[in-house]
PDB file of N, CA and C in Angstrom:
ATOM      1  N   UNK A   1     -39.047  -0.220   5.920  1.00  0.00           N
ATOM      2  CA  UNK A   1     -37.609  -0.428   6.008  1.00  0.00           C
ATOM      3  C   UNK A   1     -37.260  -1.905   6.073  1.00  0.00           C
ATOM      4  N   UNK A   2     -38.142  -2.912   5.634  1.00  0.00           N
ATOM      5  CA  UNK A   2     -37.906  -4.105   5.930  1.00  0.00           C
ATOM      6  C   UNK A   2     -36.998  -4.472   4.513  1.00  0.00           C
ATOM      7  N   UNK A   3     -36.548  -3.752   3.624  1.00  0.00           N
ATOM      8  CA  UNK A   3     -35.624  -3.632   2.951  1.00  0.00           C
ATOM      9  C   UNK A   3     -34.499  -3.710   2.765  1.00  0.00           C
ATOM     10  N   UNK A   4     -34.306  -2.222   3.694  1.00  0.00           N
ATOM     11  CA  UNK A   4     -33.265  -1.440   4.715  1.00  0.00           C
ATOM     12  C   UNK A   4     -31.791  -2.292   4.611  1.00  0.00           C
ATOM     13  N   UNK A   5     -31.218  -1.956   6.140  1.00  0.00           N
ATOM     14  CA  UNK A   5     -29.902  -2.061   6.818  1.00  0.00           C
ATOM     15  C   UNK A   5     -30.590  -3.271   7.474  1.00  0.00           C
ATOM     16  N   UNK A   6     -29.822  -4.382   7.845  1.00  0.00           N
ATOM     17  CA  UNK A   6     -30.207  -5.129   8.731  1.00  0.00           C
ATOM     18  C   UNK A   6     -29.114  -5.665   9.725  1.00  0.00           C
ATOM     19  N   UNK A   7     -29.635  -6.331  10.645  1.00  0.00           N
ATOM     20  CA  UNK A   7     -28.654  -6.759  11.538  1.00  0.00           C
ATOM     21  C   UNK A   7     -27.017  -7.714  11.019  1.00  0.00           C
ATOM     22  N   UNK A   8     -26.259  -7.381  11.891  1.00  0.00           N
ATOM     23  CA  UNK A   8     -24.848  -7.884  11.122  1.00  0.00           C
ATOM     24  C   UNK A   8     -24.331  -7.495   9.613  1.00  0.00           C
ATOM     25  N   UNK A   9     -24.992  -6.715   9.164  1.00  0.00           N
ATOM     26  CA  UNK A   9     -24.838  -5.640   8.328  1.00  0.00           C
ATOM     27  C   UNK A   9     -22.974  -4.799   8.552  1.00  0.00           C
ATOM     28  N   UNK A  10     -22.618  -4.948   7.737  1.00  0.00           N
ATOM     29  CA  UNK A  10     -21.357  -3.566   7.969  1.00  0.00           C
ATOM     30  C   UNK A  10     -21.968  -2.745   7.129  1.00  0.00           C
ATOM     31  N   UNK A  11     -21.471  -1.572   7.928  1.00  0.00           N
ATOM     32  CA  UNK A  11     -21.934   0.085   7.564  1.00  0.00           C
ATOM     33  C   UNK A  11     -20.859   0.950   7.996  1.00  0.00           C
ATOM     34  N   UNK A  12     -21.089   2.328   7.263  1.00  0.00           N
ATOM     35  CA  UNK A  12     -20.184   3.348   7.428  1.00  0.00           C
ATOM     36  C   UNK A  12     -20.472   4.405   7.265  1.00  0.00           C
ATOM     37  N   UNK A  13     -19.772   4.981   8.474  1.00  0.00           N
ATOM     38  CA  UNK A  13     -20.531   6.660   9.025  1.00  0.00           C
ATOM     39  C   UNK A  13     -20.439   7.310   8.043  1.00  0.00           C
ATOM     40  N   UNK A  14     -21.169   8.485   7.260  1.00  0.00           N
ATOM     41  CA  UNK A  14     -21.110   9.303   6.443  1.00  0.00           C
ATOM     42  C   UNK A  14     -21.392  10.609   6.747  1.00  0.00           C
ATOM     43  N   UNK A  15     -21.369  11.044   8.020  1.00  0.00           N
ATOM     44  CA  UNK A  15     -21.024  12.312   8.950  1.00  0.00           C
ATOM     45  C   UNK A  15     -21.193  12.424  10.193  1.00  0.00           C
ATOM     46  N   UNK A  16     -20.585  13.292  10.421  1.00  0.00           N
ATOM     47  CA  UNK A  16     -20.383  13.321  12.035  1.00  0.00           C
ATOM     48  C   UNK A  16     -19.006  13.028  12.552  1.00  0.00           C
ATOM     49  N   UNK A  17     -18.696  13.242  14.133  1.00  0.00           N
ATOM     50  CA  UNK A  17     -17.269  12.532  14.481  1.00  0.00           C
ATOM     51  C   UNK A  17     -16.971  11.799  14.047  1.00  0.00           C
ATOM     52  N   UNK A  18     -17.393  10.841  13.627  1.00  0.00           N
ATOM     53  CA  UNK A  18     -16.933   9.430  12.994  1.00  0.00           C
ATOM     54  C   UNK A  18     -16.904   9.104  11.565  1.00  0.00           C
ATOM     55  N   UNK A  19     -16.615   9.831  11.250  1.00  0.00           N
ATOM     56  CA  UNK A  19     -17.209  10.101   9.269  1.00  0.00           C
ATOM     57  C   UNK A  19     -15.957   8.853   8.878  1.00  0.00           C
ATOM     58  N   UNK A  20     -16.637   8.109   8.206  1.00  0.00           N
ATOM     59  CA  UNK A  20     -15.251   7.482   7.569  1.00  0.00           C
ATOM     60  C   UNK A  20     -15.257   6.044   8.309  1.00  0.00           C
ATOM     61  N   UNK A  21     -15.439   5.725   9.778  1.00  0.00           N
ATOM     62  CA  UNK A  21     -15.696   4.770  10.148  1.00  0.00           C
ATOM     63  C   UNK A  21     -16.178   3.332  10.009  1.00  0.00           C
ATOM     64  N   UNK A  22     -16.254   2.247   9.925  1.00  0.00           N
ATOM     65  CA  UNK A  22     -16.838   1.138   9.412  1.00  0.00           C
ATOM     66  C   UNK A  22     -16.987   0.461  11.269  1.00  0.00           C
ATOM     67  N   UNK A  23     -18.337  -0.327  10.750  1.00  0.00           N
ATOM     68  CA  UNK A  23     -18.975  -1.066  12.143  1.00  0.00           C
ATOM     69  C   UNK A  23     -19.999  -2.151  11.425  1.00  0.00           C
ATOM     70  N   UNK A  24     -20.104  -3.030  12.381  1.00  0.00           N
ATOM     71  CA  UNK A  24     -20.974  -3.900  12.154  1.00  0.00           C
ATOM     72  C   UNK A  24     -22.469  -3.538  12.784  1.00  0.00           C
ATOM     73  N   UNK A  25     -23.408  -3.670  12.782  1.00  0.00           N
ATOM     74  CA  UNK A  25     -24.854  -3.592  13.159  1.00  0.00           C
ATOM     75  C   UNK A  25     -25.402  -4.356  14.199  1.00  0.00           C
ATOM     76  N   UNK A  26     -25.257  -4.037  15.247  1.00  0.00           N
ATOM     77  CA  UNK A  26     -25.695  -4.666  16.777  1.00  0.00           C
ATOM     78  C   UNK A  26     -27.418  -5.067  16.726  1.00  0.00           C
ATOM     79  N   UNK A  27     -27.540  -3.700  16.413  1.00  0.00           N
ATOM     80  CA  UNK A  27     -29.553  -3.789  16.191  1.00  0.00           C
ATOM     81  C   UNK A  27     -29.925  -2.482  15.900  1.00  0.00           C
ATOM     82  N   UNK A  28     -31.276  -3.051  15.066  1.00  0.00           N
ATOM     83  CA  UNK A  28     -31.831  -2.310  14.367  1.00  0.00           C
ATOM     84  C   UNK A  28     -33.206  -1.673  15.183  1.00  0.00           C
ATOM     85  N   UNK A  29     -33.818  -0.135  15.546  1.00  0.00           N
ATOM     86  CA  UNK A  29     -34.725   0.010  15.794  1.00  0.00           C
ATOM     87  C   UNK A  29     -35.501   0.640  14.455  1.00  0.00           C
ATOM     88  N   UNK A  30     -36.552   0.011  14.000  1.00  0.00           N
ATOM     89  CA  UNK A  30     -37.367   0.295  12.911  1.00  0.00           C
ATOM     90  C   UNK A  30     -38.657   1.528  13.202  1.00  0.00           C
ATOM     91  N   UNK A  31     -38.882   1.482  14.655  1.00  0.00           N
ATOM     92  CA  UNK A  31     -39.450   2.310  14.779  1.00  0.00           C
ATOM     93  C   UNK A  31     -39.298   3.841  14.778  1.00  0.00           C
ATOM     94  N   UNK A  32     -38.061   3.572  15.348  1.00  0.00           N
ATOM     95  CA  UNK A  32     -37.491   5.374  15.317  1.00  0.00           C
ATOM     96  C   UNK A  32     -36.421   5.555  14.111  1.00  0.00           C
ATOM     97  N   UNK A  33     -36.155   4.340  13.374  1.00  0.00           N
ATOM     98  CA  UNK A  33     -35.532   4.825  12.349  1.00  0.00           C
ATOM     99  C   UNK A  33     -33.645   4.637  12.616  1.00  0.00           C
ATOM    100  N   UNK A  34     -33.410   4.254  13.779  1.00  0.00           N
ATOM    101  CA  UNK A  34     -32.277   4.259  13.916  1.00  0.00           C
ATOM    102  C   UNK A  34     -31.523   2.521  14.093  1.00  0.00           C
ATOM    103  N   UNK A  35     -30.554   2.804  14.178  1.00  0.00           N
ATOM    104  CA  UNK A  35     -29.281   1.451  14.303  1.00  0.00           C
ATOM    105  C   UNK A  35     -28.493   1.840  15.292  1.00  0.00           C
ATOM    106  N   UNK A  36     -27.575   0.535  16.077  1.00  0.00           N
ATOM    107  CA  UNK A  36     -26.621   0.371  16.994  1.00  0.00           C
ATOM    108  C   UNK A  36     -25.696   0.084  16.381  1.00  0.00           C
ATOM    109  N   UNK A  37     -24.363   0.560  16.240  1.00  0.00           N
ATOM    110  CA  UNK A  37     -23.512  -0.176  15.561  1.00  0.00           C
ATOM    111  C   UNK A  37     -22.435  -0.347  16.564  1.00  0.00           C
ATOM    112  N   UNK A  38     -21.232  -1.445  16.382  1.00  0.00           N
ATOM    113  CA  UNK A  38     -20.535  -1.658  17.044  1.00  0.00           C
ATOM    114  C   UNK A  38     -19.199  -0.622  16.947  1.00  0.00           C
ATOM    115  N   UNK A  39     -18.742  -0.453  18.277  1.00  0.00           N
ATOM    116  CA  UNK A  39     -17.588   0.628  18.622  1.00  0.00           C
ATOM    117  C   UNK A  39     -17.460   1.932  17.725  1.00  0.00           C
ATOM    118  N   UNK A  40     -18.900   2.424  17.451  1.00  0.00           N
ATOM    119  CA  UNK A  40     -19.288   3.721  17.156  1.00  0.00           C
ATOM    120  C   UNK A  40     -19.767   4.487  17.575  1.00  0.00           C
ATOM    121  N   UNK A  41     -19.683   5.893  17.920  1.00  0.00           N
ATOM    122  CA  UNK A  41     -20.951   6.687  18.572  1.00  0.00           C
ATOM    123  C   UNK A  41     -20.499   6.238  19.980  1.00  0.00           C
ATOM    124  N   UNK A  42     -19.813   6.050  20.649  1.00  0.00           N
ATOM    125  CA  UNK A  42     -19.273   5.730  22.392  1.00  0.00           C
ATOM    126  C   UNK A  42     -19.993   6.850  22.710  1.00  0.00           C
ATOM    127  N   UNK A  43     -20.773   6.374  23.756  1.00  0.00           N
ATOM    128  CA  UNK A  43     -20.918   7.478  24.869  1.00  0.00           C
ATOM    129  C   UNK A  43     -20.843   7.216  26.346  1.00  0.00           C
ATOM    130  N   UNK A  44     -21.092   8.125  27.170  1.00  0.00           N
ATOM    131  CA  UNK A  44     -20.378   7.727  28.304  1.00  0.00           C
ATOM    132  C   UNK A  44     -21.633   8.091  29.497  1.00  0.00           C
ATOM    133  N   UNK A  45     -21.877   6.928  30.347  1.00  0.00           N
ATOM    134  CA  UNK A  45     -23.207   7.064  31.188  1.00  0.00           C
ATOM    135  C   UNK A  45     -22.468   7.010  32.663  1.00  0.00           C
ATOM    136  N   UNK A  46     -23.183   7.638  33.403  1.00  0.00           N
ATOM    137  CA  UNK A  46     -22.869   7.555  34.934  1.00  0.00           C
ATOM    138  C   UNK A  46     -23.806   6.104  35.723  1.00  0.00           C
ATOM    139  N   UNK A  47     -23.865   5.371  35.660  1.00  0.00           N
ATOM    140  CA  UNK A  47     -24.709   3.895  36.566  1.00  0.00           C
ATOM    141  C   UNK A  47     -24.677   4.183  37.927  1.00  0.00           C
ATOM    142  N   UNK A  48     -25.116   3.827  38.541  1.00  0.00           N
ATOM    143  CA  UNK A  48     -24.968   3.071  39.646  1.00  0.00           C
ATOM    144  C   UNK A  48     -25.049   1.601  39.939  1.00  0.00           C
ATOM    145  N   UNK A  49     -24.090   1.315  40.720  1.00  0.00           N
ATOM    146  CA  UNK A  49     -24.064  -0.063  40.903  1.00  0.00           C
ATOM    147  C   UNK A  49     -25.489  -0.631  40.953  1.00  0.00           C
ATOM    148  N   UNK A  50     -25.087  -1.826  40.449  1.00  0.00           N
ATOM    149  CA  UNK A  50     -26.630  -3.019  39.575  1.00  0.00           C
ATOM    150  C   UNK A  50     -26.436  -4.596  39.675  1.00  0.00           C
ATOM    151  N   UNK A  51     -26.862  -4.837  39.775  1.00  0.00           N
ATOM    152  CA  UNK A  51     -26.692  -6.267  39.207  1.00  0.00           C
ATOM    153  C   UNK A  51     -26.012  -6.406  37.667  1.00  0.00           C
ATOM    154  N   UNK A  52     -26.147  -5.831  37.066  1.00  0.00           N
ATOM    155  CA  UNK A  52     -25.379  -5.581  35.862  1.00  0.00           C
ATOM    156  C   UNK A  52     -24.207  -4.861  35.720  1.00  0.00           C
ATOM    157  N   UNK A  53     -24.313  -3.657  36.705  1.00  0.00           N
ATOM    158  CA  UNK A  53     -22.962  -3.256  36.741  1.00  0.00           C
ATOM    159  C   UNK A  53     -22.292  -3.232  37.931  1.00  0.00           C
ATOM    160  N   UNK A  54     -21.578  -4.329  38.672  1.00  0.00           N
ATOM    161  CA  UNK A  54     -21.660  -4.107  39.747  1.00  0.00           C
ATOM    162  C   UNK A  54     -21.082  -3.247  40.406  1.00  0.00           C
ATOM    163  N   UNK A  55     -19.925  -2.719  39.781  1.00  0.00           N
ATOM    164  CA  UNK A  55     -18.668  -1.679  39.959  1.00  0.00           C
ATOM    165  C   UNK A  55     -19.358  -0.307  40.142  1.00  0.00           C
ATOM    166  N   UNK A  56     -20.429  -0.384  38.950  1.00  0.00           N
ATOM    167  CA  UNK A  56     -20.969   0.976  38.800  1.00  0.00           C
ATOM    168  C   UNK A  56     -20.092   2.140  38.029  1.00  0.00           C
ATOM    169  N   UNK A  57     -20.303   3.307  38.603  1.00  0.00           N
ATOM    170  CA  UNK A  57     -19.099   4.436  37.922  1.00  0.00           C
ATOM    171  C   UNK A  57     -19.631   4.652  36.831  1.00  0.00           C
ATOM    172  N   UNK A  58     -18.276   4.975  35.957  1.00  0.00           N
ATOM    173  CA  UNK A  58     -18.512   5.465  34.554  1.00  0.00           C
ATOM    174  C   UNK A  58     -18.497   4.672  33.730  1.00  0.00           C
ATOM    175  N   UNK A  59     -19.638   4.327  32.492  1.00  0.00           N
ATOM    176  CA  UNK A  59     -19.773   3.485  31.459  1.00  0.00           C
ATOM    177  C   UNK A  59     -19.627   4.068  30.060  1.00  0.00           C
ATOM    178  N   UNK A  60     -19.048   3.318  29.428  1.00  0.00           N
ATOM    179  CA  UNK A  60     -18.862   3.506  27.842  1.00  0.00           C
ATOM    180  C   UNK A  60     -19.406   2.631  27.445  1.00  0.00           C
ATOM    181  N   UNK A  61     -20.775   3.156  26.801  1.00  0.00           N
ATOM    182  CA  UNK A  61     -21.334   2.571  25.561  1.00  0.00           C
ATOM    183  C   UNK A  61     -21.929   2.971  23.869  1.00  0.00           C
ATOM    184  N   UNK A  62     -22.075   2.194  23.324  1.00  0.00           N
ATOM    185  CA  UNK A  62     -23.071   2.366  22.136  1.00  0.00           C
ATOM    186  C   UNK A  62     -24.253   3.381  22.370  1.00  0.00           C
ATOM    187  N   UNK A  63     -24.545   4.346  21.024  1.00  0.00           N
ATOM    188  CA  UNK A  63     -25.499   5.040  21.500  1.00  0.00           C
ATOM    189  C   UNK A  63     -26.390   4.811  19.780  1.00  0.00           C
ATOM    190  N   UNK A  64     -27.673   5.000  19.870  1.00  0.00           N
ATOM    191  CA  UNK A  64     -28.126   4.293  18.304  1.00  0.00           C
ATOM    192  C   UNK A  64     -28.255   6.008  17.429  1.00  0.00           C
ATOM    193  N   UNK A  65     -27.387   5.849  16.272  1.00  0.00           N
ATOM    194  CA  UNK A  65     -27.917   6.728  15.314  1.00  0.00           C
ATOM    195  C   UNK A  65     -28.975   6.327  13.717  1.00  0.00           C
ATOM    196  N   UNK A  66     -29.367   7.540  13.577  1.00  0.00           N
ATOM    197  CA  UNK A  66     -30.183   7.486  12.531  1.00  0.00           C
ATOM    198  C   UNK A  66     -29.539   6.779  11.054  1.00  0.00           C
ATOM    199  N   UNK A  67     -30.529   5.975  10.382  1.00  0.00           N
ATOM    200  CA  UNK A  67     -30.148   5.219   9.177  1.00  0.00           C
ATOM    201  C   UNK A  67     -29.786   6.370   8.235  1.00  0.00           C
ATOM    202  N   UNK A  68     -30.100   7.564   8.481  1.00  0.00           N
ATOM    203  CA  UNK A  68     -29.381   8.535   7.174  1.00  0.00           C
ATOM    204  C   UNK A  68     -28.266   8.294   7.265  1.00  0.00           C
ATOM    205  N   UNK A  69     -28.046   8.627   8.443  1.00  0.00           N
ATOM    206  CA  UNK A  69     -26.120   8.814   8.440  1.00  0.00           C
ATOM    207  C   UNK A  69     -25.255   7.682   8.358  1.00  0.00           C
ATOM    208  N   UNK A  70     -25.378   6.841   7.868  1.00  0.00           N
ATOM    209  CA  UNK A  70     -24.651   5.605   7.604  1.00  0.00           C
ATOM    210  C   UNK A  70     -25.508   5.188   6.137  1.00  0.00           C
ATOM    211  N   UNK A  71     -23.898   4.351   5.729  1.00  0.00           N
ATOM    212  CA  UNK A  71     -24.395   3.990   4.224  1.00  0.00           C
ATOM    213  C   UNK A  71     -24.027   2.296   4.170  1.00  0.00           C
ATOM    214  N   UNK A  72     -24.376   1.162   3.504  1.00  0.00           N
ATOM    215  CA  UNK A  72     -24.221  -0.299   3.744  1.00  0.00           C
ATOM    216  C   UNK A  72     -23.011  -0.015   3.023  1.00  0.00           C
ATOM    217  N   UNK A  73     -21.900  -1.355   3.501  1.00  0.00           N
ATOM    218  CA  UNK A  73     -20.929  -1.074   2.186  1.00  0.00           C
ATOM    219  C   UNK A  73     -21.103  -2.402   1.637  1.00  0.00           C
ATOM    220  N   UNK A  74     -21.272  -2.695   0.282  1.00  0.00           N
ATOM    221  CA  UNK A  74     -21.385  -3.973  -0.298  1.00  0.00           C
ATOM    222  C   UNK A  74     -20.268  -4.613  -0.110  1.00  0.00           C
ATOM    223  N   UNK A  75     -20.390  -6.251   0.399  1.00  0.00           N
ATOM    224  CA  UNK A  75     -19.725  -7.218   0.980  1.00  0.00           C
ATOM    225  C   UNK A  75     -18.935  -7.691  -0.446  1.00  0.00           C
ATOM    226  N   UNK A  76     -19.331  -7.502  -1.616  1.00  0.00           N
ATOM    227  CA  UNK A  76     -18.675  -7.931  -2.886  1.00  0.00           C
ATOM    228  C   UNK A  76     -17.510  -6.568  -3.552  1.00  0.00           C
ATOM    229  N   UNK A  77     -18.385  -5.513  -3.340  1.00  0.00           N
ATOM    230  CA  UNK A  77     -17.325  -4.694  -3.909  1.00  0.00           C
ATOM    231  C   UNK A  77     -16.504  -4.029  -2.693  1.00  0.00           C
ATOM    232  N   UNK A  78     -16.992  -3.527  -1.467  1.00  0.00           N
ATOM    233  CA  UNK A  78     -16.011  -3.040  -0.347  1.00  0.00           C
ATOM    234  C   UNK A  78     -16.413  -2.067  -0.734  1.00  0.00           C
ATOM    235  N   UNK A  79     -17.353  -1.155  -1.299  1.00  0.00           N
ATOM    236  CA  UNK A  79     -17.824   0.321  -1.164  1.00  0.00           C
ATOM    237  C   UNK A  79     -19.782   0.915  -0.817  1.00  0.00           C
ATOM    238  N   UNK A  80     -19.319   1.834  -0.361  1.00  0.00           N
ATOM    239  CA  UNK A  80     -20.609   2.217   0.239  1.00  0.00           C
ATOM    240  C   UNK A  80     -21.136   2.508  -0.865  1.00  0.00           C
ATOM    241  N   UNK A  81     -22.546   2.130  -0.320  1.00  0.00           N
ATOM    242  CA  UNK A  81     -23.687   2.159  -1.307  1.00  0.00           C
ATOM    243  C   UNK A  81     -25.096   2.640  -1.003  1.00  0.00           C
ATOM    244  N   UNK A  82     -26.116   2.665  -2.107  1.00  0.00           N
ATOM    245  CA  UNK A  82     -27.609   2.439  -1.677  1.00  0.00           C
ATOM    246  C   UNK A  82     -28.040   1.207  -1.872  1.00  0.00           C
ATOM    247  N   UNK A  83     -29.156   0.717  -1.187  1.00  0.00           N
ATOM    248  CA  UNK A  83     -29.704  -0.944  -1.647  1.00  0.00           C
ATOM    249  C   UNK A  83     -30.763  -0.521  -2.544  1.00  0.00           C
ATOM    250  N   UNK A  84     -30.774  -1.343  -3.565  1.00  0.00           N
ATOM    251  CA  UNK A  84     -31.649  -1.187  -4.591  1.00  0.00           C
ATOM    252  C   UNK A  84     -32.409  -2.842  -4.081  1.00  0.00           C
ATOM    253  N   UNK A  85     -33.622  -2.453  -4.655  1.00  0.00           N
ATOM    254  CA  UNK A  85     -34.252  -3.749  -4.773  1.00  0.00           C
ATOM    255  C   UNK A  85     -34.415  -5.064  -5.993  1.00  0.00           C
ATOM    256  N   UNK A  86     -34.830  -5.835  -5.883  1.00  0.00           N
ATOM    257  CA  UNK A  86     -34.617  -6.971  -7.361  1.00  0.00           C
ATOM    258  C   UNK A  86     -35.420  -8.217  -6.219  1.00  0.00           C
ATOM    259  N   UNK A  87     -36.714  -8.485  -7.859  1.00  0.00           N
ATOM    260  CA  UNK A  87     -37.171  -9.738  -7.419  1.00  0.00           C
ATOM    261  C   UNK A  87     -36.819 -10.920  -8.587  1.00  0.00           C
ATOM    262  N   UNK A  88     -36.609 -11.953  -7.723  1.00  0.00           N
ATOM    263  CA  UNK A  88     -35.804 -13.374  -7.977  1.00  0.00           C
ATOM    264  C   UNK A  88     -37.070 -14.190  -8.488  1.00  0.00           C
ATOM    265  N   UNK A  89     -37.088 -15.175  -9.573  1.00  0.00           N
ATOM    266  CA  UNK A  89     -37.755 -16.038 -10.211  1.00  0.00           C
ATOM    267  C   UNK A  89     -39.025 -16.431  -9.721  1.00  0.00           C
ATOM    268  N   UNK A  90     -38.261 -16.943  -8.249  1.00  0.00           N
ATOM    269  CA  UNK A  90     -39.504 -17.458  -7.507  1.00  0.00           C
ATOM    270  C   UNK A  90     -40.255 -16.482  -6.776  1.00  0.00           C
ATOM    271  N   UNK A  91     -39.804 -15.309  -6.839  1.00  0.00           N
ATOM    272  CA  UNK A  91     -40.927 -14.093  -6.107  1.00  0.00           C
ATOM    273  C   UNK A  91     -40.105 -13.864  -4.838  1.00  0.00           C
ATOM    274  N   UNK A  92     -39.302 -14.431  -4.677  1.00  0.00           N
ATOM    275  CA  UNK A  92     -38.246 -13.506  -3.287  1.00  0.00           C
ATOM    276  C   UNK A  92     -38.224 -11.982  -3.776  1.00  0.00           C
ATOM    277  N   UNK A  93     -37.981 -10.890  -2.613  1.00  0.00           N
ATOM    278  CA  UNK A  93     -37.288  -9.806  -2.987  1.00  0.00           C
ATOM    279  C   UNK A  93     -36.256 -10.156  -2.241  1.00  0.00           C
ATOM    280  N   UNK A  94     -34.897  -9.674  -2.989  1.00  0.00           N
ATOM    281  CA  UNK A  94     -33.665  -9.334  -2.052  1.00  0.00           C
ATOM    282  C   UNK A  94     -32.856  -8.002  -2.800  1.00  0.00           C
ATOM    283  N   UNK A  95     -31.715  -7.393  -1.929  1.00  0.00           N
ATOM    284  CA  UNK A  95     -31.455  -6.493  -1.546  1.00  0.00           C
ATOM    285  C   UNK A  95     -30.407  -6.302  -2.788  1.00  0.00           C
ATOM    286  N   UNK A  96     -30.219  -5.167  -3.783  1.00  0.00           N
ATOM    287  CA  UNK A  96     -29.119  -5.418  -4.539  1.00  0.00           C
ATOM    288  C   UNK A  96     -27.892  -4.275  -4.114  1.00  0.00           C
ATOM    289  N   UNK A  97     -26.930  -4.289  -4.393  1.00  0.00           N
ATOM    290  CA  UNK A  97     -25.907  -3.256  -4.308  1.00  0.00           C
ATOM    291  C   UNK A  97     -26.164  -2.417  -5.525  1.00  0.00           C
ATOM    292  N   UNK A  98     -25.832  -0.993  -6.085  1.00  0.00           N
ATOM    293  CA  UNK A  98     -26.200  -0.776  -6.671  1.00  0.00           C
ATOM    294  C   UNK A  98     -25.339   0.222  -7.631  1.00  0.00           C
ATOM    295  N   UNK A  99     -23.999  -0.330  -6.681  1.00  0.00           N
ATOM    296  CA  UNK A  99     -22.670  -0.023  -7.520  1.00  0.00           C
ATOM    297  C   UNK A  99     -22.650  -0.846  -8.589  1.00  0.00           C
ATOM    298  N   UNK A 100     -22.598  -2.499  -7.879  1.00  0.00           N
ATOM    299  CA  UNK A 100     -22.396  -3.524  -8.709  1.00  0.00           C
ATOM    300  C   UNK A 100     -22.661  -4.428  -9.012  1.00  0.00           C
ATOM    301  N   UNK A 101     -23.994  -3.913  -9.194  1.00  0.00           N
ATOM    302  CA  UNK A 101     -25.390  -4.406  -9.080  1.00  0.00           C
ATOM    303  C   UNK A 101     -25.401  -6.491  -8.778  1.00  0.00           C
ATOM    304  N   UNK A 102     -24.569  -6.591  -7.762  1.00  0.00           N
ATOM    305  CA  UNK A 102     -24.511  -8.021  -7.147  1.00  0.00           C
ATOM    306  C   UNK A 102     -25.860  -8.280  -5.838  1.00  0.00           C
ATOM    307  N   UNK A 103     -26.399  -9.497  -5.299  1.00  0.00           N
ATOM    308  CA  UNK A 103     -27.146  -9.453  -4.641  1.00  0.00           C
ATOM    309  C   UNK A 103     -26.487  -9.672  -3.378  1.00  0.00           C
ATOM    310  N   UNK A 104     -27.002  -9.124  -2.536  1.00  0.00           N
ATOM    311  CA  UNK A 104     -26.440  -8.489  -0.896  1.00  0.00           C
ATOM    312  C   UNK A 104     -26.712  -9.822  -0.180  1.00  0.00           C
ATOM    313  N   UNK A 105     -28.101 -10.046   0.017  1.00  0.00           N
ATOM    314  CA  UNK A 105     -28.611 -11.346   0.783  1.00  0.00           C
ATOM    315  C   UNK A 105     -27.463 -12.742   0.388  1.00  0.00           C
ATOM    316  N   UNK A 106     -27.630 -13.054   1.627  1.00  0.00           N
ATOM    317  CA  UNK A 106     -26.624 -14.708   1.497  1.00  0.00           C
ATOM    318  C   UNK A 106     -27.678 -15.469   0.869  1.00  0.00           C
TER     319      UNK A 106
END
């Protein structure tokens, strides 16, 4: 997946409560296959007071879903996509869109 979705990435839910949604990419876990995205997927934890939380109570946070269910949306055209791959002169690979077929990487 070193391909993949990557961090600061925008993406968009493609099922579930949130179908339709757009978020940016907090972090990526490669091992289990999933992503954090920002103000998606809220869920809600009980803490106890912490050094981190000092209030404690009830928390709303981020919860990580699987890379199926989200699609990248290309930063050139504004629609969701798959990443196709493409290698560059000097032997880079980078990431292509594959609507329109532009390269993703800055």
């Amino acid at each position: 997946m070193s391909l993949g979705i990557k961090k600061n990435d925008t993406v968009v839910m493609m099922s579930g409560n949130e179908k339709g949604k757009k978020g940016r990419v907090l972090a990526v876990y490669n091992q289990k296959g999933q992503l954090l995205i920002e103000k998606l997927n809220i869920i809600k934890r009980h803490m106890k007071p912490s050094k981190k939380y000092a209030q404690g109570g009830i928390i709303e946070k981020e919860a990580p879903v699987y890379r199926s269910k989200v699609a990248l949306v290309c930063p050139k055209c504004d629609k969701p996509t798959k990443i196709g791959c493409s290698i560059l002169e000097n032997g880079s690979k980078v990431r292509v869109c594959t609507v329109c077929k532009e390269i993703i990487d800055r």
